[in-house]
N, C-alpha and C. Protein backbone atom coordinates (compact mmCIF):
# COMPACT_ATOMS: atom_id res chain seq x y z
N UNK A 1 -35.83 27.95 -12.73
CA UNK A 1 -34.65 28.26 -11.95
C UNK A 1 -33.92 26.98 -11.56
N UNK A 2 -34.91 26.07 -11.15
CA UNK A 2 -34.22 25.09 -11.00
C UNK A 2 -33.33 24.23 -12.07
N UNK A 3 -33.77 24.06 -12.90
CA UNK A 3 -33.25 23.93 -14.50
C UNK A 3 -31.80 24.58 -14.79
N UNK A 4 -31.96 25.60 -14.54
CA UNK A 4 -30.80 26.54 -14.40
C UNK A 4 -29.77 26.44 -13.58
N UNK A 5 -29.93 25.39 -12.15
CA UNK A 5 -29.64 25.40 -11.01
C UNK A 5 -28.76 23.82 -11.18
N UNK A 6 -29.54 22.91 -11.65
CA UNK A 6 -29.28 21.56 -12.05
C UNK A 6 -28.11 21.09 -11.65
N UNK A 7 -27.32 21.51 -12.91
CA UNK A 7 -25.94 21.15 -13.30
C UNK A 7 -24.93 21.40 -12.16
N UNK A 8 -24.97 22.46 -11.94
CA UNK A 8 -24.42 23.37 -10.91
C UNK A 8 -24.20 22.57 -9.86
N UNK A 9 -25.76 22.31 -9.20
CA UNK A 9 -25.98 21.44 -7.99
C UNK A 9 -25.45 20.46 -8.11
N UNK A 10 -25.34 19.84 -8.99
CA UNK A 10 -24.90 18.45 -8.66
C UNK A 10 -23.37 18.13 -8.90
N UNK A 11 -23.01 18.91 -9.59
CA UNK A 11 -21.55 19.14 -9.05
C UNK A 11 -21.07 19.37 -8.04
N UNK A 12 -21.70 20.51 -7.40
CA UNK A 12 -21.32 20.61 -6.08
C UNK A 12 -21.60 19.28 -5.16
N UNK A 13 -22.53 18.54 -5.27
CA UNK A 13 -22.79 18.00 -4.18
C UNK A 13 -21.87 16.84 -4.66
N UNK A 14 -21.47 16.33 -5.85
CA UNK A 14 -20.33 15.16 -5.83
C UNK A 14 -19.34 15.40 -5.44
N UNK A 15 -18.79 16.48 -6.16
CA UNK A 15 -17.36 16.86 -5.47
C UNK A 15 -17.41 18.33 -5.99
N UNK A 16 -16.70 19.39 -4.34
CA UNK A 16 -17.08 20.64 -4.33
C UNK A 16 -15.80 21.41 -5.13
N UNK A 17 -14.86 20.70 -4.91
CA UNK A 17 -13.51 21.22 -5.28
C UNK A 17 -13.36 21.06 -6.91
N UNK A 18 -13.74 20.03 -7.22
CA UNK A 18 -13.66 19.82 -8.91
C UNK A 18 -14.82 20.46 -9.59
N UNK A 19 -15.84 21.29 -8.91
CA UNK A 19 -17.34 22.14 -9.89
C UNK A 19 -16.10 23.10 -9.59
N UNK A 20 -15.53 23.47 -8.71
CA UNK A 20 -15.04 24.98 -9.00
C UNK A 20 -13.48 25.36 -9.97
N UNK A 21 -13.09 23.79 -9.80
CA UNK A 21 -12.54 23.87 -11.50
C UNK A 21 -12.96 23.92 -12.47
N UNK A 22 -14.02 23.48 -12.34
CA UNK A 22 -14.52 23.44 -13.96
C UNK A 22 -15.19 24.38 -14.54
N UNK A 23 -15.03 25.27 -12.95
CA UNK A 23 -15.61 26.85 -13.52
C UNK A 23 -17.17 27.05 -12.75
N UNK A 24 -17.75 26.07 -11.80
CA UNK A 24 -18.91 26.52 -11.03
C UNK A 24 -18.31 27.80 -9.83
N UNK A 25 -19.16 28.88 -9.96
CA UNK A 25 -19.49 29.79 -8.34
C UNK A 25 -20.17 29.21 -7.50
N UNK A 26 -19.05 28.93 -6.94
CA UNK A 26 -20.04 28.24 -5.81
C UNK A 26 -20.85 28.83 -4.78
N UNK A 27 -20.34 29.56 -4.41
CA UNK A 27 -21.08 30.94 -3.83
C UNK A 27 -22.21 31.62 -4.32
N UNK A 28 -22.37 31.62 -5.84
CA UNK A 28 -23.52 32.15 -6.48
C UNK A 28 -24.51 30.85 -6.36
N UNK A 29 -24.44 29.65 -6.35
CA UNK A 29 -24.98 28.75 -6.77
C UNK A 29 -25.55 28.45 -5.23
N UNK A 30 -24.67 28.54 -4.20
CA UNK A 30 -25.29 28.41 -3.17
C UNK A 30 -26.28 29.22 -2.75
N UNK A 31 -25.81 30.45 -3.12
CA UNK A 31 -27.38 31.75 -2.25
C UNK A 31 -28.19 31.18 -3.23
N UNK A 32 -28.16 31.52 -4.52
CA UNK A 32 -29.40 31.31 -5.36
C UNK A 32 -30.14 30.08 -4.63
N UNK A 33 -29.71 28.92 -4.39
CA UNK A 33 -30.39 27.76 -3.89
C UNK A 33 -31.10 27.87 -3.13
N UNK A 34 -30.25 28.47 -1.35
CA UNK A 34 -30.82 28.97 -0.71
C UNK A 34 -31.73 30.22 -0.48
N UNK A 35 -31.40 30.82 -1.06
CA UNK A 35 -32.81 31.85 -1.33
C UNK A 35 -33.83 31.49 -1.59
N UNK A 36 -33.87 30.64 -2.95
CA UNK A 36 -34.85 29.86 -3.49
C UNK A 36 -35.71 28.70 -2.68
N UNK A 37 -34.93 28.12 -1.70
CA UNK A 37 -35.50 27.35 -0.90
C UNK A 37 -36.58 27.79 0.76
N UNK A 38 -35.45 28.77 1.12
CA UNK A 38 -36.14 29.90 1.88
C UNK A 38 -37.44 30.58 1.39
N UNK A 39 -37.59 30.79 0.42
CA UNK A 39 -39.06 31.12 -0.44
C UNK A 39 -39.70 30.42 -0.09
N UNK A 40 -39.75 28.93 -0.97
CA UNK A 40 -40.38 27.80 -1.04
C UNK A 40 -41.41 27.89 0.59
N UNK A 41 -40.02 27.23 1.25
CA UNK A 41 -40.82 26.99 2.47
C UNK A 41 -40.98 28.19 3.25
N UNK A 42 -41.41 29.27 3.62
CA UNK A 42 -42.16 30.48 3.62
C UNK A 42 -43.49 30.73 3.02
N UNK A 43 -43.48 30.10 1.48
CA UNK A 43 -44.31 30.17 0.95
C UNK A 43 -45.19 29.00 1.69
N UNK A 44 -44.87 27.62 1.28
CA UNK A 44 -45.42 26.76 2.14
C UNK A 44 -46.06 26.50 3.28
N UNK A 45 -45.52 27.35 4.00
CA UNK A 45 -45.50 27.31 5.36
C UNK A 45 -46.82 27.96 5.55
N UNK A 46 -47.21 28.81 4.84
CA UNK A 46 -48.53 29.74 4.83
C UNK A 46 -49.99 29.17 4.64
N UNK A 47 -49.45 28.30 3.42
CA UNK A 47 -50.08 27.39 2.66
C UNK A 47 -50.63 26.11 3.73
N UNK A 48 -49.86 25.50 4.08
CA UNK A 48 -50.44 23.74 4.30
C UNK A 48 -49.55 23.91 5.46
N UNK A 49 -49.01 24.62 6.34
CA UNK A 49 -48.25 24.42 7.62
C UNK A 49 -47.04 23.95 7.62
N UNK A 50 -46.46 23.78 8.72
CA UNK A 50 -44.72 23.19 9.03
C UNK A 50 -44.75 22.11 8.67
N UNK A 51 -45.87 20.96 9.29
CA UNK A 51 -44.99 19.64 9.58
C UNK A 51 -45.37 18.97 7.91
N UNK A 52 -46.33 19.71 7.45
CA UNK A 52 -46.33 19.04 5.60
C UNK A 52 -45.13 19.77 4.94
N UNK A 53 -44.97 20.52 5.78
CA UNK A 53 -43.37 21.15 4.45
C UNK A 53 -42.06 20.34 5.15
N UNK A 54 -42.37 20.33 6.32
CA UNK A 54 -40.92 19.58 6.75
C UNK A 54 -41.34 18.58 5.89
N UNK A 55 -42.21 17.39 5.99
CA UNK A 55 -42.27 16.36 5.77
C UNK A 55 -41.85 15.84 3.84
N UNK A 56 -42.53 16.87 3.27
CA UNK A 56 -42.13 17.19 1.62
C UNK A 56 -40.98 17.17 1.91
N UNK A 57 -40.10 17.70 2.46
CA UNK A 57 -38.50 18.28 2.10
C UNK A 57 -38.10 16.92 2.29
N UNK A 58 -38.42 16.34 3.25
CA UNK A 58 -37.45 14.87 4.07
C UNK A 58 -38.04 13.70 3.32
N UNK A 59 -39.31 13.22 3.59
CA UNK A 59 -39.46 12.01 3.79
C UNK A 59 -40.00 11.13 2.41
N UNK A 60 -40.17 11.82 1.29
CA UNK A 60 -40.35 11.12 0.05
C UNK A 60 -39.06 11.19 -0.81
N UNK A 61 -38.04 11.87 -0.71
CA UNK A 61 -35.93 11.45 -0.43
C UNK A 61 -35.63 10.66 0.08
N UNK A 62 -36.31 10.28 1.10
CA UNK A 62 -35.52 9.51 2.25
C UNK A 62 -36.25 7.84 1.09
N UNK A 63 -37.72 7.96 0.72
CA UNK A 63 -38.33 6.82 0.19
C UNK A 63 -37.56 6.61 -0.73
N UNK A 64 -37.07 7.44 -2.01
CA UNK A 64 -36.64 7.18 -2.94
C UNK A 64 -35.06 6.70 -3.29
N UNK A 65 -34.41 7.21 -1.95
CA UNK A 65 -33.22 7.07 -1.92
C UNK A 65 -32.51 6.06 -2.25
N UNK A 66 -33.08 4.67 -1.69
CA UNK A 66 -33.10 3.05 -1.58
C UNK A 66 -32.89 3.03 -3.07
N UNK A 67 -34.38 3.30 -4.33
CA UNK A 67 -34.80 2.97 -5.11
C UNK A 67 -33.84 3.79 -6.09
N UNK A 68 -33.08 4.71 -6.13
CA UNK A 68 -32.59 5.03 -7.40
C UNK A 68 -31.13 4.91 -7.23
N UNK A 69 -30.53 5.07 -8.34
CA UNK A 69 -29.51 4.74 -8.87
C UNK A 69 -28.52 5.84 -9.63
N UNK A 70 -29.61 6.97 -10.22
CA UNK A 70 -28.58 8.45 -10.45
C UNK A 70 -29.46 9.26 -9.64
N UNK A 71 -29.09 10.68 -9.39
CA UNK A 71 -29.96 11.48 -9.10
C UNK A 71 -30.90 12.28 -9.69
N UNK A 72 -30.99 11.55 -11.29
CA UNK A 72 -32.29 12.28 -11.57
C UNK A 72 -33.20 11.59 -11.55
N UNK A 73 -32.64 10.05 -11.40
CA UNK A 73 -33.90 9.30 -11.53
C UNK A 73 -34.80 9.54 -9.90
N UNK A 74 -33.66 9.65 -8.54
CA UNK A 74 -34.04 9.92 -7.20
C UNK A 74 -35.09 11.07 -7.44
N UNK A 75 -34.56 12.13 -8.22
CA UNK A 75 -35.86 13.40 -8.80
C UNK A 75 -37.25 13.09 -8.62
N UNK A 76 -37.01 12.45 -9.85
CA UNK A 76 -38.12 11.38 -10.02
C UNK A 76 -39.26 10.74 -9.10
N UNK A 77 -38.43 9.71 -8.81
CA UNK A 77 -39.00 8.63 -7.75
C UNK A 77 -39.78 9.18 -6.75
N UNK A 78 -38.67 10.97 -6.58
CA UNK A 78 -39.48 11.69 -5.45
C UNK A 78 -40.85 11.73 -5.30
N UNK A 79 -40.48 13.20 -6.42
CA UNK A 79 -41.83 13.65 -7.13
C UNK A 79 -42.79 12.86 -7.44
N UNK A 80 -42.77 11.51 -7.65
CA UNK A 80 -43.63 10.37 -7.98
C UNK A 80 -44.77 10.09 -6.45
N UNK A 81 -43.26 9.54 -5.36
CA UNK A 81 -43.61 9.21 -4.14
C UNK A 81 -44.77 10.34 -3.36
N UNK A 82 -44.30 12.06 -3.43
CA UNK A 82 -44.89 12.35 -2.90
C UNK A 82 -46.41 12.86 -3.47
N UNK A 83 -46.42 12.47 -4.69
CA UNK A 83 -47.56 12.94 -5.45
C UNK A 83 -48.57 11.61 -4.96
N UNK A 84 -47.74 10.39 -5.26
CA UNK A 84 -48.74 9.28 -4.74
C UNK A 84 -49.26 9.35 -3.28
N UNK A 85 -48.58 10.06 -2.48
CA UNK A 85 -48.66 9.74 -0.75
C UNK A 85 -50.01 10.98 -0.76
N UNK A 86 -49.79 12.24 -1.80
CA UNK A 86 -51.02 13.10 -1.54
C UNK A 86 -52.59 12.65 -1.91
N UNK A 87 -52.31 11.54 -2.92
CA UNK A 87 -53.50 11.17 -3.34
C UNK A 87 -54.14 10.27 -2.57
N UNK A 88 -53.15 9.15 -1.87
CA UNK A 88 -53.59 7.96 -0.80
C UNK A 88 -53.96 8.74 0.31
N UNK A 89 -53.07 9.67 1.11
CA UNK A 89 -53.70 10.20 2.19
C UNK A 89 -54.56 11.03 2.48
N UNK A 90 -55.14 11.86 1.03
CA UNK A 90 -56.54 12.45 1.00
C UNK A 90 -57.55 11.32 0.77
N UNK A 91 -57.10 10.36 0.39
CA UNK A 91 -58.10 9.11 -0.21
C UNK A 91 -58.66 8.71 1.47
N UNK A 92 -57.67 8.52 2.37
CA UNK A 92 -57.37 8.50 3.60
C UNK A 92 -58.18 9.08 4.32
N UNK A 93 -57.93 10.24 4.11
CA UNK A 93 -58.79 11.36 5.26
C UNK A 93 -60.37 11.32 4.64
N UNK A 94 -60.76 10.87 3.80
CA UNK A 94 -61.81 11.14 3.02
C UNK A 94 -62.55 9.81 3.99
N UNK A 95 -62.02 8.96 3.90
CA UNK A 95 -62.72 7.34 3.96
C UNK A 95 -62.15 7.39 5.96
N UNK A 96 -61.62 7.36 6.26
CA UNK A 96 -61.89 7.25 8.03
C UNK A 96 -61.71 9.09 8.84
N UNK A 97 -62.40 9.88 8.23
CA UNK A 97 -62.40 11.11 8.33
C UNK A 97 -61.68 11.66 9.54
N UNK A 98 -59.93 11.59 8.98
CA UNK A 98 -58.96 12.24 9.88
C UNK A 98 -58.72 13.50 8.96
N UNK A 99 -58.02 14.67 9.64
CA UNK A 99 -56.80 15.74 8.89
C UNK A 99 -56.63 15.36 7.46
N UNK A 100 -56.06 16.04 6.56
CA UNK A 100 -55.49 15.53 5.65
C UNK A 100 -54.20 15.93 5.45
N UNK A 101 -53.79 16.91 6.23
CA UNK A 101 -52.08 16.92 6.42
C UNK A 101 -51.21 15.89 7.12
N UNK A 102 -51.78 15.54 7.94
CA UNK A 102 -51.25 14.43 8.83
C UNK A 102 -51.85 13.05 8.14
N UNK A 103 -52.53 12.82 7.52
CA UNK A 103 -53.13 11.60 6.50
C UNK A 103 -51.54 11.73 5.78
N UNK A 104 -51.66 12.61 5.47
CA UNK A 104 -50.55 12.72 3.78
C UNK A 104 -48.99 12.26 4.52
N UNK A 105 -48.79 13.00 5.56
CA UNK A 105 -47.32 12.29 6.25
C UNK A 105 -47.69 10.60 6.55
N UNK A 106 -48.44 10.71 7.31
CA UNK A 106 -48.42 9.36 7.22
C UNK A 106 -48.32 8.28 6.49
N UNK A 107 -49.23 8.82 4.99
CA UNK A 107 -48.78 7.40 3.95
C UNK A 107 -47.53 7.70 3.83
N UNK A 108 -46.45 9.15 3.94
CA UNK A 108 -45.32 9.00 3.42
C UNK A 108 -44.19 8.30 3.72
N UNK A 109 -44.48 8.29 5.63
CA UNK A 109 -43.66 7.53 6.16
C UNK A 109 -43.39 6.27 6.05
N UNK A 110 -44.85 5.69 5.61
CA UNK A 110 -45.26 4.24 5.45
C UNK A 110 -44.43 3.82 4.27
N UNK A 111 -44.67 4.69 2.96
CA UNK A 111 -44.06 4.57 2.00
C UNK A 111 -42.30 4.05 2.20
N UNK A 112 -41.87 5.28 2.76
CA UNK A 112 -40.35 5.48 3.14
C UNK A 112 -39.88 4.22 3.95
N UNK A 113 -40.91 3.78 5.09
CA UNK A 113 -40.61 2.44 5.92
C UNK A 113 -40.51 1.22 5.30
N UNK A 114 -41.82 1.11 3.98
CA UNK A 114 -41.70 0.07 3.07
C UNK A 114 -40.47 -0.03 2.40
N UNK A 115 -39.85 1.22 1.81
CA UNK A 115 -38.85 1.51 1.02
C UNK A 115 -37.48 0.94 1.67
N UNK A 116 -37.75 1.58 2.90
CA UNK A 116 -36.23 1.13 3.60
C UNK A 116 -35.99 -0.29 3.76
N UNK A 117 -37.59 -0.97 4.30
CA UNK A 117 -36.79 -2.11 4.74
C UNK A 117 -36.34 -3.18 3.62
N UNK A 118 -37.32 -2.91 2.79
CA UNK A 118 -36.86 -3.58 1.02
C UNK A 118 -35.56 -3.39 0.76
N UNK A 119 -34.90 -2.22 1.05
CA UNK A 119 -33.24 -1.95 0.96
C UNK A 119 -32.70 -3.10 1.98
N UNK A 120 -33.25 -2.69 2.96
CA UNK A 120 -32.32 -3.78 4.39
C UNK A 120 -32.53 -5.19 3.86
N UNK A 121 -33.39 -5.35 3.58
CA UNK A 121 -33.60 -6.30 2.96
C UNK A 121 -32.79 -7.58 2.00
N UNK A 122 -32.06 -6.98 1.40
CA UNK A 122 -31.57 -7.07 0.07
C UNK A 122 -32.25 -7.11 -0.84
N UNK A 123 -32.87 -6.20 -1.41
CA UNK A 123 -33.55 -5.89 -2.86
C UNK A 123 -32.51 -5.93 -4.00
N UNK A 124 -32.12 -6.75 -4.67
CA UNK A 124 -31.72 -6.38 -5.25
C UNK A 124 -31.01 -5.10 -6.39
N UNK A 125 -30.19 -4.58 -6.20
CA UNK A 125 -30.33 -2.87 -7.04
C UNK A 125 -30.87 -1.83 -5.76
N UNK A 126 -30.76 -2.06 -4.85
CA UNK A 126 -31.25 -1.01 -3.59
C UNK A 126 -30.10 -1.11 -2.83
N UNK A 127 -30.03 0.08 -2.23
CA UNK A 127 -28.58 0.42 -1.22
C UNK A 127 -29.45 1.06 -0.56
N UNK A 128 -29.07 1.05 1.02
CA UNK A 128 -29.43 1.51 2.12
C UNK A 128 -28.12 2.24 2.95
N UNK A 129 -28.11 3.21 3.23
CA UNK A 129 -26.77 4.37 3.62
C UNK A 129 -27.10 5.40 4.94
């Protein structure tokens, strides 16, 4: 769905007025999204609790944001970030035996804090916004 959703999205989110010249519904493209996202975290929410689904939605975007340059590579970087933050912060909870939901935010933030200040920084090729 998302695949399906792609193109769509990202038109809209550059500019809303020129996807609907070019022939996007924007209206269709929006419920579908939101529906789809409303699932997600419902589903989630059942699963592993609030503050790991808030934290998925926000804070491995917020890491990658600095680091990319189109938005599929930001995709990316995400999906990368938060896959790495699940493996460090179960690694985490395993070795000084805390939670492992709150392990897992935590490396993410850390991640995202590293990320940002490398932007503030001047990293070269990193923007901070």
């Amino acid at each position: 769905v998302v695949a399906w959703l792609w193109q769509p999205l990202l038109r809209l989110a550059v500019h809303e007025e020129l996807a609907a010249a070019e022939g996007v519904d924007r209206e269709t493209v929006r419920t579908v999204f939101i529906v789809l996202l409303a699932v997600t975290i419902a589903v989630a929410m059942k699963i592993v609790g609030i503050l790991l689904v808030m934290a998925f939605l926000v804070v491995p975007a917020v890491a990658a944001r600095p680091l990319a340059r189109t938005p599929e590579r930001m995709v990316l970087l995400t999906a990368l970030i938060a896959a790495a933050s699940v493996v460090a912060g179960l690694w985490l909870s395993a070795t000084v035996d805390s939670p492992g939901g709150p392990s897992v935010v935590i490396v993410m933030s850390v991640l995202a804090g590293i990320s940002l200040t490398w932007a503030a920084l001047g990293r070269p090729g990193a923007r901070l916004r």
